[in-house]
PDB file of N, CA and C in Angstrom:
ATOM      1  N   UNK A   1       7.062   2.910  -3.017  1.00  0.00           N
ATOM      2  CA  UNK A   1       6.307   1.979  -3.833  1.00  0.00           C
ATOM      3  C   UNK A   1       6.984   0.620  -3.750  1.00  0.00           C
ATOM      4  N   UNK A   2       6.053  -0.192  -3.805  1.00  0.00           N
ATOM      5  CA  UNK A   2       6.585  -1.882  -3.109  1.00  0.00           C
ATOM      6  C   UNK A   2       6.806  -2.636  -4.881  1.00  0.00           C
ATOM      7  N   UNK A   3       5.723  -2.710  -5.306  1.00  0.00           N
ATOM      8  CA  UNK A   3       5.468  -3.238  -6.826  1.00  0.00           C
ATOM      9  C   UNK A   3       5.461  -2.201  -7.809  1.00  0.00           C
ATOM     10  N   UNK A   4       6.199  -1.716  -8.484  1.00  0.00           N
ATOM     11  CA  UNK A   4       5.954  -0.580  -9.758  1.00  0.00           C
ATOM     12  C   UNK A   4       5.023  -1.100 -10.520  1.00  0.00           C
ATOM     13  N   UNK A   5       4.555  -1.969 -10.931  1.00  0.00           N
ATOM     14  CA  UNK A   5       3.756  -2.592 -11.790  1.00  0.00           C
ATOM     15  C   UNK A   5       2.611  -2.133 -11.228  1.00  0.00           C
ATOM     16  N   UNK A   6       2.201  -2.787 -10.011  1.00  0.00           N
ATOM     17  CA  UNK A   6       0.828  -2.447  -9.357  1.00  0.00           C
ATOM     18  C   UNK A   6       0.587  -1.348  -8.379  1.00  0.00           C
ATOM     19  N   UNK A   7       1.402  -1.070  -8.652  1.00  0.00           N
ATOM     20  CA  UNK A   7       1.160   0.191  -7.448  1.00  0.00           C
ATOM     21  C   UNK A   7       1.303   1.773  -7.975  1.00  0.00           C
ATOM     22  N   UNK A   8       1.533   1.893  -9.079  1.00  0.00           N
ATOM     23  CA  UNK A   8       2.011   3.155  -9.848  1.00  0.00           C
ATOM     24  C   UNK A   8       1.410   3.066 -10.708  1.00  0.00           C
ATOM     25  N   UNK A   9       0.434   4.141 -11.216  1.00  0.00           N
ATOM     26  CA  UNK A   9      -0.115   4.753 -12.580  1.00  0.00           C
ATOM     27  C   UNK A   9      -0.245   6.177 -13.350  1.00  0.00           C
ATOM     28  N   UNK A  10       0.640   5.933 -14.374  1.00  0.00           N
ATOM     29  CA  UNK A  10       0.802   7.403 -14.907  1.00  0.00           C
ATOM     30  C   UNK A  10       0.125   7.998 -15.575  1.00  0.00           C
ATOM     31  N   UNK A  11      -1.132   7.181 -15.523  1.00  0.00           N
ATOM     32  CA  UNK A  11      -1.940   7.964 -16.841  1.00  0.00           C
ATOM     33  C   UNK A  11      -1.274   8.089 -18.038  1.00  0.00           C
ATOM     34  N   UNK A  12      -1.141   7.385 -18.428  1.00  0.00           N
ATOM     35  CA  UNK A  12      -0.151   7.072 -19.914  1.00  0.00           C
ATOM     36  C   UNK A  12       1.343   8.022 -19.974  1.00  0.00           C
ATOM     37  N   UNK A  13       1.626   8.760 -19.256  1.00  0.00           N
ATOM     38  CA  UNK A  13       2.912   9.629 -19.385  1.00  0.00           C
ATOM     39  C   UNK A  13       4.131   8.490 -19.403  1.00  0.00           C
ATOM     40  N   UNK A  14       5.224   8.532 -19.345  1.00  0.00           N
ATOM     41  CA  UNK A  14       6.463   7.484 -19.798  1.00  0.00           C
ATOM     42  C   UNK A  14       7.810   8.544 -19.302  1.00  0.00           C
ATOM     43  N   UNK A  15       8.768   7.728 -18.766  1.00  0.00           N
ATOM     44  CA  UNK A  15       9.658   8.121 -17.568  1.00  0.00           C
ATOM     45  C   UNK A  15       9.596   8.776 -16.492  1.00  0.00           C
ATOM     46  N   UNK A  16      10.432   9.385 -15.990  1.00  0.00           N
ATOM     47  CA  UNK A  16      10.614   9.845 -14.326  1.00  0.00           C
ATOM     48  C   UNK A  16      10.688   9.154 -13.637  1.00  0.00           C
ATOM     49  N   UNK A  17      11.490   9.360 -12.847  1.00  0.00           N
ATOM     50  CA  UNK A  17      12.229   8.339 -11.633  1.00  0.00           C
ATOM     51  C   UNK A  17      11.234   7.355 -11.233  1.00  0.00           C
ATOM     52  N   UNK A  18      11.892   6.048 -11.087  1.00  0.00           N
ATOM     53  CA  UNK A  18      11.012   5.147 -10.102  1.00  0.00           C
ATOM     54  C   UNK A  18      11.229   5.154  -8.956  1.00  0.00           C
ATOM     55  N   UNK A  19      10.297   5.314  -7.952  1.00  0.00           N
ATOM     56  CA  UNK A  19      10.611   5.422  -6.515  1.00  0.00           C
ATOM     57  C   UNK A  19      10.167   3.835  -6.055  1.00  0.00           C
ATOM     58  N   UNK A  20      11.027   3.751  -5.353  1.00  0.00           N
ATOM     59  CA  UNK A  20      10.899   2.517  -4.230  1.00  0.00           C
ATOM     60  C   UNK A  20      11.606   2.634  -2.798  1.00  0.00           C
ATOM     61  N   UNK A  21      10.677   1.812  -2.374  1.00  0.00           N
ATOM     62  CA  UNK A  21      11.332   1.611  -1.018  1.00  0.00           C
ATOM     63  C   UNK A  21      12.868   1.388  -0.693  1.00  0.00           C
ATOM     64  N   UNK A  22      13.417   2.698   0.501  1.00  0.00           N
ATOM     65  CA  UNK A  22      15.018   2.344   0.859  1.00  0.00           C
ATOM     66  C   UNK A  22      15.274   0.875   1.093  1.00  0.00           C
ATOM     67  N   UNK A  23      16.765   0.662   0.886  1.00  0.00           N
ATOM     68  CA  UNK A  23      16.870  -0.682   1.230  1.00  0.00           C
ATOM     69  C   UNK A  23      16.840  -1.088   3.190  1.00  0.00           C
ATOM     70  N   UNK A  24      16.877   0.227   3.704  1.00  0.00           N
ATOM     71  CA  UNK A  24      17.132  -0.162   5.223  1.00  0.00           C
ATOM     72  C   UNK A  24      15.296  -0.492   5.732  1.00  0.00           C
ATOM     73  N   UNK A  25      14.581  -0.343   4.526  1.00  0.00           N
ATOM     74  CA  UNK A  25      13.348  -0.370   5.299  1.00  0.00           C
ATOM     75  C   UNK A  25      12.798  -1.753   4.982  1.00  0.00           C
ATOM     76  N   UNK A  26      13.103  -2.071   3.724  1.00  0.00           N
ATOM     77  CA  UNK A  26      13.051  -3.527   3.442  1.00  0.00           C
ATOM     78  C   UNK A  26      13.930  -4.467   4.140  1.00  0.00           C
ATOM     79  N   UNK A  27      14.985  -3.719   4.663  1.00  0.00           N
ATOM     80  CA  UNK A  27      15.579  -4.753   5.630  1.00  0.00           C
ATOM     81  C   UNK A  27      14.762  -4.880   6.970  1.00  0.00           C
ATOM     82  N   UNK A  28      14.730  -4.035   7.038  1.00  0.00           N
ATOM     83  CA  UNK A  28      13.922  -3.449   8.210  1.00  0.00           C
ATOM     84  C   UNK A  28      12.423  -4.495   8.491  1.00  0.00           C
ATOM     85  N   UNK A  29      11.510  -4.574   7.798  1.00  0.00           N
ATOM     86  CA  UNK A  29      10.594  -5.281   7.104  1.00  0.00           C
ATOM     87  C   UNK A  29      10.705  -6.772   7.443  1.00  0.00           C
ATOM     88  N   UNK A  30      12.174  -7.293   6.777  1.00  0.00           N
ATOM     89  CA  UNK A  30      11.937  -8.670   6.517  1.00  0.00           C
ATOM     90  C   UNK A  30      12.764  -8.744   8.394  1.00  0.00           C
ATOM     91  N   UNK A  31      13.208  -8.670   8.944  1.00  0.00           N
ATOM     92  CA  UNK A  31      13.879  -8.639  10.006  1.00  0.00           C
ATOM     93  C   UNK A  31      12.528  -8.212  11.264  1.00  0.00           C
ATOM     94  N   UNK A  32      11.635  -7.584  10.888  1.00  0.00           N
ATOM     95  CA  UNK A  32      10.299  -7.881  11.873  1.00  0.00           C
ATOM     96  C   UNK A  32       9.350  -7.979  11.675  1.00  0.00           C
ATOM     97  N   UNK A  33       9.318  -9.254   9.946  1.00  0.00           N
ATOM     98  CA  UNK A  33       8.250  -9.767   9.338  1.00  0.00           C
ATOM     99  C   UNK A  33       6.750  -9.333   9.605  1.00  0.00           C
ATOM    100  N   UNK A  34       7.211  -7.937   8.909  1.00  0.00           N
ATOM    101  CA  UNK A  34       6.529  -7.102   8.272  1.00  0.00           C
ATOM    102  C   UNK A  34       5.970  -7.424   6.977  1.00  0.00           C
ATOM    103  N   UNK A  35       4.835  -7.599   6.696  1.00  0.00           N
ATOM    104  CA  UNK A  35       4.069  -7.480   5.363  1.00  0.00           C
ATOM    105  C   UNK A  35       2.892  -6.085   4.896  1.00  0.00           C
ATOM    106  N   UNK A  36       2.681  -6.228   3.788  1.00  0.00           N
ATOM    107  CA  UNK A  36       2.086  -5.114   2.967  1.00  0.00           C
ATOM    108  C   UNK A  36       0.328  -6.216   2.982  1.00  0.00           C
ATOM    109  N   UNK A  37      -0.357  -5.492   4.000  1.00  0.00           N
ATOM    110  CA  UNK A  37      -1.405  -6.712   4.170  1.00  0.00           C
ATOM    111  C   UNK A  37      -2.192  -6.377   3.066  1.00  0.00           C
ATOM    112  N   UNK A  38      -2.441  -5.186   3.081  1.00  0.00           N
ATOM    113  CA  UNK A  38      -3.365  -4.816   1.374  1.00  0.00           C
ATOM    114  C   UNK A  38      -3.098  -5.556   0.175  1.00  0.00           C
ATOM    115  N   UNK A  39      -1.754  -5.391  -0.147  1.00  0.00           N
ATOM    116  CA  UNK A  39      -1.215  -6.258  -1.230  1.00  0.00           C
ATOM    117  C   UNK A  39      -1.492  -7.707  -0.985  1.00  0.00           C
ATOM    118  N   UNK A  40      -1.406  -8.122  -0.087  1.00  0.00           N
ATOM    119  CA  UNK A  40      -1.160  -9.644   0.340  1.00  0.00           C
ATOM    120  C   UNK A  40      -2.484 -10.080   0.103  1.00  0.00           C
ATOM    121  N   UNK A  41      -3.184  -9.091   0.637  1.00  0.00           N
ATOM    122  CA  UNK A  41      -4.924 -10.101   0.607  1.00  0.00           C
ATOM    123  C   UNK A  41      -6.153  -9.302  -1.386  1.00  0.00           C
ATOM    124  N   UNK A  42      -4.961  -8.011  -1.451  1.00  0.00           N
ATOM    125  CA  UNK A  42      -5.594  -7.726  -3.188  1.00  0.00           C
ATOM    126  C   UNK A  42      -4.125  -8.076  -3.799  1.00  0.00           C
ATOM    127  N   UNK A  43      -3.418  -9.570  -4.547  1.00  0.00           N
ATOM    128  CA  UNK A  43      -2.060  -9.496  -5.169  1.00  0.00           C
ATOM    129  C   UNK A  43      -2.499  -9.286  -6.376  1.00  0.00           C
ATOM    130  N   UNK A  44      -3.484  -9.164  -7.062  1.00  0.00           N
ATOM    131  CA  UNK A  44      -3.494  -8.537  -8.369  1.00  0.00           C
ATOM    132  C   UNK A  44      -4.172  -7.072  -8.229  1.00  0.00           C
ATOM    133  N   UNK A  45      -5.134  -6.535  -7.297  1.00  0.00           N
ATOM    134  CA  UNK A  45      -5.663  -5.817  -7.886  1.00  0.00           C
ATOM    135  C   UNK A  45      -4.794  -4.318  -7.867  1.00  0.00           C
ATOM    136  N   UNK A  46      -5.308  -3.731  -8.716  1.00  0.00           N
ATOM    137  CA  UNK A  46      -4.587  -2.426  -8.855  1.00  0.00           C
ATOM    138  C   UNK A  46      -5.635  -1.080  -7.998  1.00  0.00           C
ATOM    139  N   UNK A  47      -5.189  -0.375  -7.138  1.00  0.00           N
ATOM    140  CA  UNK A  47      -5.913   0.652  -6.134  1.00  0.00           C
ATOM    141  C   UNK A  47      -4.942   1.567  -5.535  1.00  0.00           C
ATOM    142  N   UNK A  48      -5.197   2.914  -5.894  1.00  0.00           N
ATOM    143  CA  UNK A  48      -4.434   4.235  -5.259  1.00  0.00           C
ATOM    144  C   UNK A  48      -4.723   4.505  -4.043  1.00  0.00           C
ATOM    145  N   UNK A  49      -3.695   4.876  -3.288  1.00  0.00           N
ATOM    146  CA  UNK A  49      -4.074   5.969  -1.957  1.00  0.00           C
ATOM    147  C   UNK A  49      -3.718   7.254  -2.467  1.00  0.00           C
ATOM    148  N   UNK A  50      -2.824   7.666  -3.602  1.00  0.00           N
ATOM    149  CA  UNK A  50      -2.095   8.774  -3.611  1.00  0.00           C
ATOM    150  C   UNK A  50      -2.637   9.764  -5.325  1.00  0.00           C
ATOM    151  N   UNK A  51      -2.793  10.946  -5.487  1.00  0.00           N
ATOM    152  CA  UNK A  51      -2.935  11.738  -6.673  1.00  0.00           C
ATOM    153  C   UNK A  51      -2.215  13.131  -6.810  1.00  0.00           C
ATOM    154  N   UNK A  52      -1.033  12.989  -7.737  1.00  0.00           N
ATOM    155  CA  UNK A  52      -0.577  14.322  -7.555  1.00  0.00           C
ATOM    156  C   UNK A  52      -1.138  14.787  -9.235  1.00  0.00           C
ATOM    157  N   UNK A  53      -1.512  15.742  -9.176  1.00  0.00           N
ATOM    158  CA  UNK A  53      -2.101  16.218 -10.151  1.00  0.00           C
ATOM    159  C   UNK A  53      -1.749  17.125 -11.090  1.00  0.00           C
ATOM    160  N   UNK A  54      -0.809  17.628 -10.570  1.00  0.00           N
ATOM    161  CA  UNK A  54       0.679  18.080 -11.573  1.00  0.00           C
ATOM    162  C   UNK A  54       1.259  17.054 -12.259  1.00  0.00           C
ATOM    163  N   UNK A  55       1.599  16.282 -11.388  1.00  0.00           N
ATOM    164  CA  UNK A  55       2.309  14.693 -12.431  1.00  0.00           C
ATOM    165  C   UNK A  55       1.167  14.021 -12.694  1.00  0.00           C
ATOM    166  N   UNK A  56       0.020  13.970 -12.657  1.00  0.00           N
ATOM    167  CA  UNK A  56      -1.630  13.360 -13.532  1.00  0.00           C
ATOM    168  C   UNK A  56      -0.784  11.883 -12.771  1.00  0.00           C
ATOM    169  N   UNK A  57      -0.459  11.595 -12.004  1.00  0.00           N
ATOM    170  CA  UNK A  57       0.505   9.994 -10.816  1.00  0.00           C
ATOM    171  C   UNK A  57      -0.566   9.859 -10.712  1.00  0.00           C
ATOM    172  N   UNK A  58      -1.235   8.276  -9.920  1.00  0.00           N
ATOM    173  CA  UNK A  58      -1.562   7.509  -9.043  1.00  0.00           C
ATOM    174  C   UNK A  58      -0.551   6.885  -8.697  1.00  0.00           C
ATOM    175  N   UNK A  59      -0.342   6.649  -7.212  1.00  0.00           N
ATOM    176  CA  UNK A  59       0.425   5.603  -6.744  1.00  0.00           C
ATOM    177  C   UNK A  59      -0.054   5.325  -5.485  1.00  0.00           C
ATOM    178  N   UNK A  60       0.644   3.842  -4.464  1.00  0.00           N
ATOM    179  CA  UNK A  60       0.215   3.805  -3.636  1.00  0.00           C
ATOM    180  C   UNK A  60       0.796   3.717  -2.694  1.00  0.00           C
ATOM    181  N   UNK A  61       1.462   4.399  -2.375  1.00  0.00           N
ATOM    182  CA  UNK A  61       2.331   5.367  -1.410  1.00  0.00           C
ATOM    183  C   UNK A  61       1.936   5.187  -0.232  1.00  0.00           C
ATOM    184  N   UNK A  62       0.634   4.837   0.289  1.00  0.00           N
ATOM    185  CA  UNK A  62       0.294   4.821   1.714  1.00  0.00           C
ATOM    186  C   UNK A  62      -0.364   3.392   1.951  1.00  0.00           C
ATOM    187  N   UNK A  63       0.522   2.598   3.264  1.00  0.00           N
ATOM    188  CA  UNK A  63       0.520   1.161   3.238  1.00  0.00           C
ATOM    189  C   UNK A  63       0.201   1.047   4.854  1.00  0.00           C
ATOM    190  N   UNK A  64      -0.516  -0.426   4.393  1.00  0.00           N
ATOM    191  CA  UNK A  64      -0.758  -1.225   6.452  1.00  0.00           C
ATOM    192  C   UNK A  64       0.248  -2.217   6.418  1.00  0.00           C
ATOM    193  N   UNK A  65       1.267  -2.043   7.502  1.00  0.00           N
ATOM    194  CA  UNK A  65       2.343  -3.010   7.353  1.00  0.00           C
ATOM    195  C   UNK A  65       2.001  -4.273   8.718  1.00  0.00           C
ATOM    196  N   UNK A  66       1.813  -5.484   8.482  1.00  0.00           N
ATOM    197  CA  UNK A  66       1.346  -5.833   9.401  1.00  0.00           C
ATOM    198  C   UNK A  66       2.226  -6.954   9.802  1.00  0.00           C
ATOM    199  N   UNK A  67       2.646  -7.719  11.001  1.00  0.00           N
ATOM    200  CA  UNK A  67       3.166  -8.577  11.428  1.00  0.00           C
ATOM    201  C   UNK A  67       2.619  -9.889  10.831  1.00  0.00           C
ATOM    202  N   UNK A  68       3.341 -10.598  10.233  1.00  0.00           N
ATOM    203  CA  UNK A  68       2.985 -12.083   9.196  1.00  0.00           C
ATOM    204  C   UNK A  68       2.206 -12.599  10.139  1.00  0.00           C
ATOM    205  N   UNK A  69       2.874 -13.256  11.255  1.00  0.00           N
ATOM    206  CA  UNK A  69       2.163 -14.035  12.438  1.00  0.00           C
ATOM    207  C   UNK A  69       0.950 -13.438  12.719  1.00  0.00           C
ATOM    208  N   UNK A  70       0.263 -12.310  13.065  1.00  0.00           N
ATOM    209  CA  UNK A  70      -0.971 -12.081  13.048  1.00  0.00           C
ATOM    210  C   UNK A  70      -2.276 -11.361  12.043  1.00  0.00           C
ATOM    211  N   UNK A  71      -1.181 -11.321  10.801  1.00  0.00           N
ATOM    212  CA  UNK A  71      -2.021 -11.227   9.971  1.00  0.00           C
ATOM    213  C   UNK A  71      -3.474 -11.745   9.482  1.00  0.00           C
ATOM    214  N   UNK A  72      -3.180 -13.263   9.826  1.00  0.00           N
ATOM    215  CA  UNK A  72      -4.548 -13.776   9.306  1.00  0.00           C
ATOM    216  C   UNK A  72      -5.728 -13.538  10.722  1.00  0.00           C
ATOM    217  N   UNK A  73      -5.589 -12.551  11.958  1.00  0.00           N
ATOM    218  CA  UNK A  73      -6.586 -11.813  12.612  1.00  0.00           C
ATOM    219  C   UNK A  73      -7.258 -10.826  12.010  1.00  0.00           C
ATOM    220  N   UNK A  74      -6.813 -10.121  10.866  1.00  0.00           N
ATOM    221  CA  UNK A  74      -7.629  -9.329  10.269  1.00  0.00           C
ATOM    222  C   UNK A  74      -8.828  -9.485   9.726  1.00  0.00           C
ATOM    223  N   UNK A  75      -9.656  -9.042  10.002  1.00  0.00           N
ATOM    224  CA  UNK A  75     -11.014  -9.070   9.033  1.00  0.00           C
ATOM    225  C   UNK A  75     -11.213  -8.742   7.545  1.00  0.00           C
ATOM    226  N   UNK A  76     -10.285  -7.389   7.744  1.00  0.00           N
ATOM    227  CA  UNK A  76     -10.859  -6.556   6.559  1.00  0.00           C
ATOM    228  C   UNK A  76      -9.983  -5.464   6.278  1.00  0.00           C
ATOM    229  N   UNK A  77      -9.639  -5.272   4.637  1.00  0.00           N
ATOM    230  CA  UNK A  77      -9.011  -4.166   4.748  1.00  0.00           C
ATOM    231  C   UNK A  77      -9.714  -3.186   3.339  1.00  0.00           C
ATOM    232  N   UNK A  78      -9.364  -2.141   3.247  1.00  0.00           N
ATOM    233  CA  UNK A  78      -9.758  -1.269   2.007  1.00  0.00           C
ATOM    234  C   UNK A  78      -9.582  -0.093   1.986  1.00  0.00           C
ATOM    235  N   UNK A  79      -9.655   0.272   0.512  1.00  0.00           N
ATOM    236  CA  UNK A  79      -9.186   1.808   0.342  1.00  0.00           C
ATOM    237  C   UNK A  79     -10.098   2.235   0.181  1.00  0.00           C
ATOM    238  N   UNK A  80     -10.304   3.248   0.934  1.00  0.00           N
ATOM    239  CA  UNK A  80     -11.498   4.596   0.867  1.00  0.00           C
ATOM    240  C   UNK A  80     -11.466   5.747   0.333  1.00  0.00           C
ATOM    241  N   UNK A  81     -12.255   6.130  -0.172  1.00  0.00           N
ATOM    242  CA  UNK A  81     -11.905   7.515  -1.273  1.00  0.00           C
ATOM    243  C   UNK A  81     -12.016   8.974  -0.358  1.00  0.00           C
ATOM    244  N   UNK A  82     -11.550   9.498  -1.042  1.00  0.00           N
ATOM    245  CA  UNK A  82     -11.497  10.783  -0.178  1.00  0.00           C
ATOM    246  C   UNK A  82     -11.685  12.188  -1.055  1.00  0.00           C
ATOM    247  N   UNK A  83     -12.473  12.669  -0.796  1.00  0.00           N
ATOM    248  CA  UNK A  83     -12.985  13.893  -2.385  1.00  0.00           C
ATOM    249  C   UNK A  83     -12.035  15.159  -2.052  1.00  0.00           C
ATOM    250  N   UNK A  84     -11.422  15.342  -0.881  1.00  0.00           N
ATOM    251  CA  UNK A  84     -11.253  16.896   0.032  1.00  0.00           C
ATOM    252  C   UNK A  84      -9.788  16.818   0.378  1.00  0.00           C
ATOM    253  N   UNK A  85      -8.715  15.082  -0.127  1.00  0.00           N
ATOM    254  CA  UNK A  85      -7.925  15.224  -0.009  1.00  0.00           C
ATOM    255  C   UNK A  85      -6.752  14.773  -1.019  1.00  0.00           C
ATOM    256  N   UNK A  86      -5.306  14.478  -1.151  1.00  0.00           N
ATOM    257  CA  UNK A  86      -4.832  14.401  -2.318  1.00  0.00           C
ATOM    258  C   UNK A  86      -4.402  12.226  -2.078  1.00  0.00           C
ATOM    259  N   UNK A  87      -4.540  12.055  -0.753  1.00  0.00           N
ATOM    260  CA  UNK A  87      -4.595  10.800  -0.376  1.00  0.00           C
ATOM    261  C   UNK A  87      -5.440   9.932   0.304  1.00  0.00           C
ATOM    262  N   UNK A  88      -5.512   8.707  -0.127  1.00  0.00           N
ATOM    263  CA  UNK A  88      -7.280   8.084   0.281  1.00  0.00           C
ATOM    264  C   UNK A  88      -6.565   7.355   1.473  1.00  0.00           C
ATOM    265  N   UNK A  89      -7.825   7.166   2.650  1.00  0.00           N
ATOM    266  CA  UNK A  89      -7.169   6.562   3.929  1.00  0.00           C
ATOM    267  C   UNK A  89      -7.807   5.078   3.691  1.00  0.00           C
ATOM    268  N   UNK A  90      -6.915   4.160   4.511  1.00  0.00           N
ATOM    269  CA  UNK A  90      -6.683   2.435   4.189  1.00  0.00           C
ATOM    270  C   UNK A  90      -7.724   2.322   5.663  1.00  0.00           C
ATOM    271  N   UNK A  91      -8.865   1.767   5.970  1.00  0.00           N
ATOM    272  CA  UNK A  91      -9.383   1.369   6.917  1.00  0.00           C
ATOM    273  C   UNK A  91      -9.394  -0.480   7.173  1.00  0.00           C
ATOM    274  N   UNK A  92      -8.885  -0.846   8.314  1.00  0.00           N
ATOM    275  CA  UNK A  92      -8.537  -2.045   8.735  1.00  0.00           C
ATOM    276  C   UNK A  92      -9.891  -2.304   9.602  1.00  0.00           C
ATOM    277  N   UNK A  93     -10.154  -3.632   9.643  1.00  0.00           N
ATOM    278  CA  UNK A  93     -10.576  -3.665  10.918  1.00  0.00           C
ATOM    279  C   UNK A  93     -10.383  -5.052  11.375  1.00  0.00           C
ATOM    280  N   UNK A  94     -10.014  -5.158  12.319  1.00  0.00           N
ATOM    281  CA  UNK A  94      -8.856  -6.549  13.318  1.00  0.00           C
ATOM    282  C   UNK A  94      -9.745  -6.657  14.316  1.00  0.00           C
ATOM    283  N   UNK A  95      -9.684  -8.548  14.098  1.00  0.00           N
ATOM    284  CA  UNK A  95     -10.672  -9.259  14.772  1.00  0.00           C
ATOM    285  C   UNK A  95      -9.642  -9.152  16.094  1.00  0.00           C
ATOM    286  N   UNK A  96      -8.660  -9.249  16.191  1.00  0.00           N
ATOM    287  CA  UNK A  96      -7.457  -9.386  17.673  1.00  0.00           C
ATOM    288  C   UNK A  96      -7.451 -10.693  18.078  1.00  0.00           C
ATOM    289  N   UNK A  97      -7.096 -10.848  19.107  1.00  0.00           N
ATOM    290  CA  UNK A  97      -6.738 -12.297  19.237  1.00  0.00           C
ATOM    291  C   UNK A  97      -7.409 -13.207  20.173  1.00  0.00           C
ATOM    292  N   UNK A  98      -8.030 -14.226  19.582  1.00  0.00           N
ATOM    293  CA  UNK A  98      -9.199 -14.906  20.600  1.00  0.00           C
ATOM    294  C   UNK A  98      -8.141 -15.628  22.139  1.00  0.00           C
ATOM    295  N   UNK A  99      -8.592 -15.395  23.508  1.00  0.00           N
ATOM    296  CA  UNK A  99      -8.071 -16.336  24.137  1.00  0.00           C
ATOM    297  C   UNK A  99      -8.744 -17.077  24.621  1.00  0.00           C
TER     298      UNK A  99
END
């Protein structure tokens, strides 16, 4: 999880560990300016990929990490629901690069 604020929902429950990202991946990240394009293009809105239903969680656990420099080629991004599974898939779709 990138933002605990926006990216995690407990359905009103209160403690248990906060998970976040290792620090080698955020290094990792800023070292091959890597961004969270979902976040970047929704910075407020709040949207799950993830439901564990034992812990009644939303979170959003499953991310498009995209290179800064060609980010603004994207068209489109969004979360899609999924009835048959416990995580919703992120569909992109990238204009690529005009020459």
């Amino acid at each position: 999880i990138v933002d605990h604020q926006k990216d995690h929902s407990s359905g009103g429950k209160k403690g248990g560990k906060k998970r976040q990202l290792p620090k080698s991946c955020v290094e990792m990240m800023t070292e091959l300016n890597l961004i969270d394009i979902w976040r970047k293009l929704n910075p407020e809105k709040r949207q799950f990929t993830f439901y564990s239903n034992p812990h009644q969680l939303w979170t959003q656990i499953d991310m498009a990490w995209m290179n800064g420099e060609i980010a603004n080629e994207l068209k489109e991004i969004k979360i899609l629901t999924n009835e048959w599974a416990d995580h919703n898939p992120i569909q992109l779709l990238w204009g690529g690069r005009k020459k």
